[in-house]
PDB file of N, CA and C in Angstrom:
ATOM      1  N   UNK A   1     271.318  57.923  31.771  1.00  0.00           N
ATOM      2  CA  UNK A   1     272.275  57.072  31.151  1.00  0.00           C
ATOM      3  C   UNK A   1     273.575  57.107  31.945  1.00  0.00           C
ATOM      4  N   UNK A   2     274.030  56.084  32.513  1.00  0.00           N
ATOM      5  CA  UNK A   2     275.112  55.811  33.204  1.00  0.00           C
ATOM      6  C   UNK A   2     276.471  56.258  32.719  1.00  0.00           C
ATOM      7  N   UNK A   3     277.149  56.697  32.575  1.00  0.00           N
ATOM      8  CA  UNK A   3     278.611  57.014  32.010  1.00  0.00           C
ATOM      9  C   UNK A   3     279.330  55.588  32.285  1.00  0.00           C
ATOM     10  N   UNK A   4     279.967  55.108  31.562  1.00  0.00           N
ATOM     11  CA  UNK A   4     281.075  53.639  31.489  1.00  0.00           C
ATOM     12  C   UNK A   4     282.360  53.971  32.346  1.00  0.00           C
ATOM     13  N   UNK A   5     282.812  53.755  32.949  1.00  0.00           N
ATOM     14  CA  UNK A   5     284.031  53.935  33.920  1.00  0.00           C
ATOM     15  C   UNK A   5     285.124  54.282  32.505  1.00  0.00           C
ATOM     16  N   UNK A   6     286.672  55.037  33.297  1.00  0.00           N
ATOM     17  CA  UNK A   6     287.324  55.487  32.265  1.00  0.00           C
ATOM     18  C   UNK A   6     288.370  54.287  32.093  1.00  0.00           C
ATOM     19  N   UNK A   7     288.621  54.107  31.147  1.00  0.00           N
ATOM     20  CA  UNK A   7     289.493  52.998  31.055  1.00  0.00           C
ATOM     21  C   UNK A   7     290.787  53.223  30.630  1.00  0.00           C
ATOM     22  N   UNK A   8     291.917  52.931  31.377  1.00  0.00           N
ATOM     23  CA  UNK A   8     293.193  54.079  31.690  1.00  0.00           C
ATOM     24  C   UNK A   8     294.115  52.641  30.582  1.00  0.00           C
ATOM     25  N   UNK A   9     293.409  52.242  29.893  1.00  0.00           N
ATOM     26  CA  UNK A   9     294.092  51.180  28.270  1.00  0.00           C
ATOM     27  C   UNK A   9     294.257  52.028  27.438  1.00  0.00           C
ATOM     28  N   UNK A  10     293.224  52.871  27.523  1.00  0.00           N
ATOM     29  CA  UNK A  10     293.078  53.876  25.984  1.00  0.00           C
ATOM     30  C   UNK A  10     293.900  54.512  26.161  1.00  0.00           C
ATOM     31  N   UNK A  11     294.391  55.423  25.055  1.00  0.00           N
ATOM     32  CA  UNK A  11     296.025  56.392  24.484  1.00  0.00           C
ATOM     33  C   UNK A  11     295.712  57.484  25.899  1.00  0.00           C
ATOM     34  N   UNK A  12     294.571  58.152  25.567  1.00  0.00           N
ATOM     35  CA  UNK A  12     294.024  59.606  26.423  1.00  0.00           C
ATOM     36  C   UNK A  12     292.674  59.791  27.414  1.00  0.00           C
ATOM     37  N   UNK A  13     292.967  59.151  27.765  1.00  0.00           N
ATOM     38  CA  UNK A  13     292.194  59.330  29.303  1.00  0.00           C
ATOM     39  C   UNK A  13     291.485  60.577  30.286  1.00  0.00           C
ATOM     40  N   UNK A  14     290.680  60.791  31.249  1.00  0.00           N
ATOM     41  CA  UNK A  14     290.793  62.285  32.287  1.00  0.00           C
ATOM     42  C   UNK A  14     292.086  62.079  33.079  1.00  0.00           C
ATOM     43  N   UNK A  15     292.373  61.115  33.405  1.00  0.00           N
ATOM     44  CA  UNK A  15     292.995  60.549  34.274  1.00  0.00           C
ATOM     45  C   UNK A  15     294.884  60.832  33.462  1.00  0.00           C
ATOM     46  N   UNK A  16     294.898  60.199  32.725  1.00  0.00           N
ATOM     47  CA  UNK A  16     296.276  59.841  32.220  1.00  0.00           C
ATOM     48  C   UNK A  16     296.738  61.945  31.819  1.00  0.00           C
ATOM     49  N   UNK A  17     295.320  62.070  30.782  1.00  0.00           N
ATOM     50  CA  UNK A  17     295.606  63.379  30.461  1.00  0.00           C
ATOM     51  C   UNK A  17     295.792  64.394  31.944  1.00  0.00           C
ATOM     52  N   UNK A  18     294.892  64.199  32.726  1.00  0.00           N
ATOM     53  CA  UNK A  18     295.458  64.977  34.099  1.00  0.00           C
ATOM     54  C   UNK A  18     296.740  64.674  34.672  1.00  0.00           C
ATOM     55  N   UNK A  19     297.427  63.926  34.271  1.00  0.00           N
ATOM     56  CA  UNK A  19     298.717  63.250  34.810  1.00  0.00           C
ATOM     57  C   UNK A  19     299.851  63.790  34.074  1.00  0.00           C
ATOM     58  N   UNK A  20     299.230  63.897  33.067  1.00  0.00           N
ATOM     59  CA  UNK A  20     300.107  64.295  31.818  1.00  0.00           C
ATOM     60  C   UNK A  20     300.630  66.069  31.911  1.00  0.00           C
ATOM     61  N   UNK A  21     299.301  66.979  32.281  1.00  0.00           N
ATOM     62  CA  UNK A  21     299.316  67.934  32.508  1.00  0.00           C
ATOM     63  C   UNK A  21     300.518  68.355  33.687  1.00  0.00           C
ATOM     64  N   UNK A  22     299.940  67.684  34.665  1.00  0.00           N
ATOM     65  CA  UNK A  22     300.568  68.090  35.689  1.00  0.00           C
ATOM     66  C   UNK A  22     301.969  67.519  35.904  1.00  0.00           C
ATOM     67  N   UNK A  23     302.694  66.134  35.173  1.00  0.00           N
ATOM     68  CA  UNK A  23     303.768  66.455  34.917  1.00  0.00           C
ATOM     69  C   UNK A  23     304.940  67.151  33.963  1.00  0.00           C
ATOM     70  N   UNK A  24     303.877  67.951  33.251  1.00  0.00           N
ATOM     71  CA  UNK A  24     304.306  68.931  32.397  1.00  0.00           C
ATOM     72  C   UNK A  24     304.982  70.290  32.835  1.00  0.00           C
ATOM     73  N   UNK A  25     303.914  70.736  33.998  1.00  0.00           N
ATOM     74  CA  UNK A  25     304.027  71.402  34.785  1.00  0.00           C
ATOM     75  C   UNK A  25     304.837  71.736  35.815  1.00  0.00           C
ATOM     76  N   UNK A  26     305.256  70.351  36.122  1.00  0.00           N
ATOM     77  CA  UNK A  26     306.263  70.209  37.441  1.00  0.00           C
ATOM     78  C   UNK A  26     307.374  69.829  36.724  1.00  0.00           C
ATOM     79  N   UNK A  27     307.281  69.501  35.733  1.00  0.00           N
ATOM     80  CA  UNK A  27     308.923  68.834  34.923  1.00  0.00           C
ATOM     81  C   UNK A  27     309.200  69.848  33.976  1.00  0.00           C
ATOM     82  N   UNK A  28     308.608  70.544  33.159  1.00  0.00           N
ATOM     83  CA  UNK A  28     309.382  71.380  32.245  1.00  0.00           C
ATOM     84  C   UNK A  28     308.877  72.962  32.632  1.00  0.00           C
ATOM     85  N   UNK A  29     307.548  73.107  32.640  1.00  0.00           N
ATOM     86  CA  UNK A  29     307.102  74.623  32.684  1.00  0.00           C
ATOM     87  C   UNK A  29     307.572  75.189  34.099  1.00  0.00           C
ATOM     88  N   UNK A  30     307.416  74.459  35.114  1.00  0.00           N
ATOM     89  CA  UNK A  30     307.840  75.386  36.297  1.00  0.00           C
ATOM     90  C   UNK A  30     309.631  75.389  36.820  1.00  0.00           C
ATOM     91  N   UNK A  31     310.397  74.522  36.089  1.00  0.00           N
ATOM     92  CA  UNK A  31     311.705  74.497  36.298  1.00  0.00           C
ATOM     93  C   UNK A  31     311.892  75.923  34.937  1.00  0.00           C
ATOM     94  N   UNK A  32     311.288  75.506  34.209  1.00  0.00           N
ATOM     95  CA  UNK A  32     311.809  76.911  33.117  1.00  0.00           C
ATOM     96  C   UNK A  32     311.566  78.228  33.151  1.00  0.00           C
ATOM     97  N   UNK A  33     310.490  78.127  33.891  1.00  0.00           N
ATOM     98  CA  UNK A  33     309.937  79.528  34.574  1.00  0.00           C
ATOM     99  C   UNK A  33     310.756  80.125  35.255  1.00  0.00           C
ATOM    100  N   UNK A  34     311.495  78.898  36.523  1.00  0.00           N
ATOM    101  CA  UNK A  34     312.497  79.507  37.372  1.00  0.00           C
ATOM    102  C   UNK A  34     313.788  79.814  36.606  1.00  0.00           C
ATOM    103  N   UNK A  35     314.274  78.997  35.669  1.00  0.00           N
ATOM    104  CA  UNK A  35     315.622  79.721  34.956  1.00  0.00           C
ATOM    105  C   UNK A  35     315.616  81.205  34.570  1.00  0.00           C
ATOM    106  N   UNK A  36     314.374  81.400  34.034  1.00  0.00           N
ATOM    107  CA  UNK A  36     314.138  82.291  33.451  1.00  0.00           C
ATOM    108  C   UNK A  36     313.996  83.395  34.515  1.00  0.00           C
ATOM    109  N   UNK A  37     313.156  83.974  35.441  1.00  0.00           N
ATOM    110  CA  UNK A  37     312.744  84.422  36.310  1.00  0.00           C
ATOM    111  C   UNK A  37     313.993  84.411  37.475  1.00  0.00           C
ATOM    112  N   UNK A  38     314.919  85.591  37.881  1.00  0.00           N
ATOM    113  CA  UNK A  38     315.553  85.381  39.056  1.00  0.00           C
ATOM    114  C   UNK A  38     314.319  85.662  40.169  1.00  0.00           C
ATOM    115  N   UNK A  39     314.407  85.448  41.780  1.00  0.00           N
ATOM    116  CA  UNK A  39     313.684  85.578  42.680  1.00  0.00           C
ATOM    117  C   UNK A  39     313.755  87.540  42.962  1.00  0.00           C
ATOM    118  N   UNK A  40     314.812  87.670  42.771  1.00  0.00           N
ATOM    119  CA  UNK A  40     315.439  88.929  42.846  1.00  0.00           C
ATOM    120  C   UNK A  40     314.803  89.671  41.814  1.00  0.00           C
ATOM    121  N   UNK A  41     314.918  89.310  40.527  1.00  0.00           N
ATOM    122  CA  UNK A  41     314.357  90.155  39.543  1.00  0.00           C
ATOM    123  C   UNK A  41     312.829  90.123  39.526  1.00  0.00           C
ATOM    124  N   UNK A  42     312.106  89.409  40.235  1.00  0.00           N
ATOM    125  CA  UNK A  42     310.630  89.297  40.805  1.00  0.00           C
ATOM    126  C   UNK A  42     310.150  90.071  41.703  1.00  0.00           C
ATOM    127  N   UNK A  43     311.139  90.141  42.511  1.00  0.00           N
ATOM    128  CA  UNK A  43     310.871  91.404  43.894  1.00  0.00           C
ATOM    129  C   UNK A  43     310.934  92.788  42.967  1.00  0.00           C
ATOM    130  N   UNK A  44     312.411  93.312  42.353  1.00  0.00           N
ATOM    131  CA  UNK A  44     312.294  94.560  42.111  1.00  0.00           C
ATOM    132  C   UNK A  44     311.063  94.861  40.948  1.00  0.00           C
ATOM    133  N   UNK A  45     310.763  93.996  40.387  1.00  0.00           N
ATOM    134  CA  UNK A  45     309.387  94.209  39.677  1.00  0.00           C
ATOM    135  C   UNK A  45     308.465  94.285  40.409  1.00  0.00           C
ATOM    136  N   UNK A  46     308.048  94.041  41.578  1.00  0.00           N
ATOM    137  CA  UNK A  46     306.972  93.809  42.285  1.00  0.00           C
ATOM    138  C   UNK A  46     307.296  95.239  43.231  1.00  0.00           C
ATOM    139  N   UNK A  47     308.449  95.694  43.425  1.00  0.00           N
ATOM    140  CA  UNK A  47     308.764  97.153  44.157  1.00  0.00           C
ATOM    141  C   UNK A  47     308.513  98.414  42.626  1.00  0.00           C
ATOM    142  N   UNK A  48     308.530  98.364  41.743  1.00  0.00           N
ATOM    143  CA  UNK A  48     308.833  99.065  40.420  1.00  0.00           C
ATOM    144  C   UNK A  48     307.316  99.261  40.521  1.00  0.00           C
ATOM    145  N   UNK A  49     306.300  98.162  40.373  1.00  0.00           N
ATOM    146  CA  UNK A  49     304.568  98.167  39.890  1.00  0.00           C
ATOM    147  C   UNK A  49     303.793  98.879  40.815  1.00  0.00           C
ATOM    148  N   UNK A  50     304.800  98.944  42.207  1.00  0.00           N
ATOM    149  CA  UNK A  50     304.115  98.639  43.606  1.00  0.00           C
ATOM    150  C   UNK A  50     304.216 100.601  43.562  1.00  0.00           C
ATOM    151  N   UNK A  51     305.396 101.077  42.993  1.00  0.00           N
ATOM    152  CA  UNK A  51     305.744 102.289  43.488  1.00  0.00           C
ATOM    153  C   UNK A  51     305.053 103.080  41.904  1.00  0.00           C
ATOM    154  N   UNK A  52     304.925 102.344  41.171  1.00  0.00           N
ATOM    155  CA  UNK A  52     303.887 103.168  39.858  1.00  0.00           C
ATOM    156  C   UNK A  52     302.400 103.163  39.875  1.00  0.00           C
ATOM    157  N   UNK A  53     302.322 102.502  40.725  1.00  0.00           N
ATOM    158  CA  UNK A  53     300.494 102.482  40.966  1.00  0.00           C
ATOM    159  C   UNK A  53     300.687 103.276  42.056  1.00  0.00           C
ATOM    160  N   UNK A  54     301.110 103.600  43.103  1.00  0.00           N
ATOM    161  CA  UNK A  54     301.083 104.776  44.108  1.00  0.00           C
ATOM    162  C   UNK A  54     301.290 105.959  43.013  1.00  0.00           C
ATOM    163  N   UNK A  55     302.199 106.097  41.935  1.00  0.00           N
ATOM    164  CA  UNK A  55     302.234 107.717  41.243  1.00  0.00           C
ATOM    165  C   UNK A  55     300.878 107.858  40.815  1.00  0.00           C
ATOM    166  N   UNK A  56     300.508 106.504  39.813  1.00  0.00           N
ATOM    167  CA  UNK A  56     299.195 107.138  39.405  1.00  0.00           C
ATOM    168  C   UNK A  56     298.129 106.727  40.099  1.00  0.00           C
ATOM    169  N   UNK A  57     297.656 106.722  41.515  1.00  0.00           N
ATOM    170  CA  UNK A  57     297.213 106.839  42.141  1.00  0.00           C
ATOM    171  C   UNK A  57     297.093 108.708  42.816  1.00  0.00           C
ATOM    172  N   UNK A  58     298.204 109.423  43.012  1.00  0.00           N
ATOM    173  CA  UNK A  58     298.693 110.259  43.241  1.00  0.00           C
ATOM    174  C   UNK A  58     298.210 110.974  41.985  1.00  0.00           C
ATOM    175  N   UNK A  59     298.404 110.503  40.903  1.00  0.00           N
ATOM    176  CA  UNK A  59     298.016 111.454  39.586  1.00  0.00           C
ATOM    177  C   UNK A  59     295.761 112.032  39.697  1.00  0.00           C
ATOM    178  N   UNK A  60     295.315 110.455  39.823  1.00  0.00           N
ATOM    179  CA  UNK A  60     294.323 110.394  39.591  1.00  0.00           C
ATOM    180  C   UNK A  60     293.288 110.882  41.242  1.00  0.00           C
ATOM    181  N   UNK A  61     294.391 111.214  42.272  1.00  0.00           N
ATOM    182  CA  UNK A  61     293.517 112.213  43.284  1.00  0.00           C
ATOM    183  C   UNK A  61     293.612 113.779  43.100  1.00  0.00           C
ATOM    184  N   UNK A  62     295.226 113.685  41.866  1.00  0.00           N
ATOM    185  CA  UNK A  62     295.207 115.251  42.305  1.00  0.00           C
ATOM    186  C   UNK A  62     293.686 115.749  40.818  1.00  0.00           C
ATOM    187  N   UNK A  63     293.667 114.981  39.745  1.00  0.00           N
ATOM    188  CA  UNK A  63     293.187 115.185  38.955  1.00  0.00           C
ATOM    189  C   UNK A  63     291.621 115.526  39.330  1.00  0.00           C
ATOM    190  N   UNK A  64     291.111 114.478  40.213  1.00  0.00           N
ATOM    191  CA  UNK A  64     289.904 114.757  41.050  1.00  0.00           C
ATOM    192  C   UNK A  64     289.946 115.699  41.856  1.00  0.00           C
ATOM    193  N   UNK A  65     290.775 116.193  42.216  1.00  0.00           N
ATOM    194  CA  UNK A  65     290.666 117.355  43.151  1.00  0.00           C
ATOM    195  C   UNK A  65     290.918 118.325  42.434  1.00  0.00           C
ATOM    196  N   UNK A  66     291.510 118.187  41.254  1.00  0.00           N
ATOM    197  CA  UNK A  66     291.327 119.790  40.014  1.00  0.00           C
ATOM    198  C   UNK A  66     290.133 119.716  39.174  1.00  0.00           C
ATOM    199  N   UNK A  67     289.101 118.485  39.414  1.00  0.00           N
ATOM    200  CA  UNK A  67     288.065 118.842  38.220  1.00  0.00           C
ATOM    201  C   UNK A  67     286.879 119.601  39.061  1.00  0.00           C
ATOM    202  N   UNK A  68     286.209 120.201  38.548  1.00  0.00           N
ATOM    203  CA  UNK A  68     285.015 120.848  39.213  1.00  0.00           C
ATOM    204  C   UNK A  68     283.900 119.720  39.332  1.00  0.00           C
ATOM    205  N   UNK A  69     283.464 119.853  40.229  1.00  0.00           N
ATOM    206  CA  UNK A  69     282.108 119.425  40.476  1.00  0.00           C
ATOM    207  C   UNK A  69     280.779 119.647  39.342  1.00  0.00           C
ATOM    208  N   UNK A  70     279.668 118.659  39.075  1.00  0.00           N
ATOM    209  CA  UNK A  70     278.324 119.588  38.029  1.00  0.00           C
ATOM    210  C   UNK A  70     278.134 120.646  38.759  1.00  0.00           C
ATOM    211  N   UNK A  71     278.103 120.757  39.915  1.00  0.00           N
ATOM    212  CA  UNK A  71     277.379 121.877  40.778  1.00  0.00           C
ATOM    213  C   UNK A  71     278.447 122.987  40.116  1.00  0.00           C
ATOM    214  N   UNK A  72     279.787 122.868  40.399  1.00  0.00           N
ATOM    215  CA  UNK A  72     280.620 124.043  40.453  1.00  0.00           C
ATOM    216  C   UNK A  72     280.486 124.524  39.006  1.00  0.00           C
ATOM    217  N   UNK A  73     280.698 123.485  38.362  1.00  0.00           N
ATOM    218  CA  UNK A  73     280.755 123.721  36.682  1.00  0.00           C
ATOM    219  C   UNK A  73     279.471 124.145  36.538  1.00  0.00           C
ATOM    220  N   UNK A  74     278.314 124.235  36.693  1.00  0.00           N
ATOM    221  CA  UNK A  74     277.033 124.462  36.188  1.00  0.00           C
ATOM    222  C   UNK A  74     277.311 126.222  36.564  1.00  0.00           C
ATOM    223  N   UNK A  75     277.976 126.566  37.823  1.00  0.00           N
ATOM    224  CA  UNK A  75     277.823 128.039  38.736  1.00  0.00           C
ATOM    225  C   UNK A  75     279.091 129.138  37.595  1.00  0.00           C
ATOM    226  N   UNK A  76     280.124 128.191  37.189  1.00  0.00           N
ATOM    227  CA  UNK A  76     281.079 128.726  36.514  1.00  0.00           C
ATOM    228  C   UNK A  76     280.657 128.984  35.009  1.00  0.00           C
ATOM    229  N   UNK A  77     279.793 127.782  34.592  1.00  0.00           N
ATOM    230  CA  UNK A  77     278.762 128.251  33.111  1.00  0.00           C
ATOM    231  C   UNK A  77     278.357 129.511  33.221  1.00  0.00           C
ATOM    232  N   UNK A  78     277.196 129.300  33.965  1.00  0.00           N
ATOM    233  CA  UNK A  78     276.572 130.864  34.424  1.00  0.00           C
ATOM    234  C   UNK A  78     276.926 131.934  34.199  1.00  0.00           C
ATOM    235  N   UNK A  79     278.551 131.708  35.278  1.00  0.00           N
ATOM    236  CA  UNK A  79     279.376 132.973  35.179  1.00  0.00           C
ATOM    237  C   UNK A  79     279.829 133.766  33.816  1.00  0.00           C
ATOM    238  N   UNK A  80     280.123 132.502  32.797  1.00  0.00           N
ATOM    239  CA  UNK A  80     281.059 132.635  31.638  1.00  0.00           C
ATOM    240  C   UNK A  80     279.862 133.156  30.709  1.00  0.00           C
ATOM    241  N   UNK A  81     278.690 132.557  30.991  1.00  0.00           N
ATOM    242  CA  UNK A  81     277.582 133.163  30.337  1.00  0.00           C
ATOM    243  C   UNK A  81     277.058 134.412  30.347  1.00  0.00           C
ATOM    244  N   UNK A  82     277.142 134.756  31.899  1.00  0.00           N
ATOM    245  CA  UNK A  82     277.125 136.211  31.877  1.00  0.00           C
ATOM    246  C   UNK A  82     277.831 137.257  31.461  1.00  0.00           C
ATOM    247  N   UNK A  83     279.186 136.721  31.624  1.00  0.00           N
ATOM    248  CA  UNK A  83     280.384 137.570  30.916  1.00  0.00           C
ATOM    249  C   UNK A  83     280.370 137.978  29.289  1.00  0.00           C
ATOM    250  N   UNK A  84     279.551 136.717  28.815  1.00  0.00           N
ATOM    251  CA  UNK A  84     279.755 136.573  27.238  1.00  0.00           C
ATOM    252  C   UNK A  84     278.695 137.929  26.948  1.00  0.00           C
ATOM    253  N   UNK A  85     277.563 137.406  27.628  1.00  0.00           N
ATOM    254  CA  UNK A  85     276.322 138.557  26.947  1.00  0.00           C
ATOM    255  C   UNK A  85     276.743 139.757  27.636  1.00  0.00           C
ATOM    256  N   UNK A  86     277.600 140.157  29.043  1.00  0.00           N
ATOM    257  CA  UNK A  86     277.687 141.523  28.822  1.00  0.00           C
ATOM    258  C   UNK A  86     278.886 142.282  27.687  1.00  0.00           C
ATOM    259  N   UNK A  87     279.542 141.303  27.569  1.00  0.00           N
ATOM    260  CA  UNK A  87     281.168 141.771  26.422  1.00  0.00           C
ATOM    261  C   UNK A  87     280.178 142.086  24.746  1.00  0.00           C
ATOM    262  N   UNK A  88     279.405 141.021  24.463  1.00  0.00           N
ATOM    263  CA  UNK A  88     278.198 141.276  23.427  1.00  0.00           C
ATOM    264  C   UNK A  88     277.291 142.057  23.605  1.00  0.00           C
ATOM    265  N   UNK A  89     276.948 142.560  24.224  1.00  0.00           N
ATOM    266  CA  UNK A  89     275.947 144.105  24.598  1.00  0.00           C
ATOM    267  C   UNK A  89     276.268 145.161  24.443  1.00  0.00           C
TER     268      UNK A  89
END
């Protein structure tokens, strides 16, 4: 079944509504964005996110490098196991 061409008479259209969008976009949302938004206050946010994902980056190697391994943890069970039954004996 053929689709009927769009007919740009009617109120709402692809066409009119895509037109519509995009001068929405360029006429109110992206001029208000910029009032709102200094260029300046964009950078130091982007230096602020930039330098908190390096801490916890920094958090989450040292954390991996303090957890034990199964291997290590399985050898340190052992240990704690042995300790228990000789302190209970």
């Amino acid at each position: 079944m053929k689709k009927p061409p769009l007919d740009d008479s009617k109120p709402v259209t692809q066409k009119v509504l895509l037109d519509t969008l995009v001068d929405f976009w360029e006429q109110i949302a992206y001029p208000m964005i910029d009032k709102k938004s200094d260029k300046v206050d964009i950078e130091k946010l982007e230096i602020k996110l930039s330098s908190e994902i390096k801490h916890n980056r920094r958090l989450i190697r040292g954390l991996q490098l303090d957890t034990p391994t199964m291997e290590e943890f399985k050898k340190l069970d052992k240990r704690v196991s042995r300790l228990e039954s000789r302190a209970f004996n």
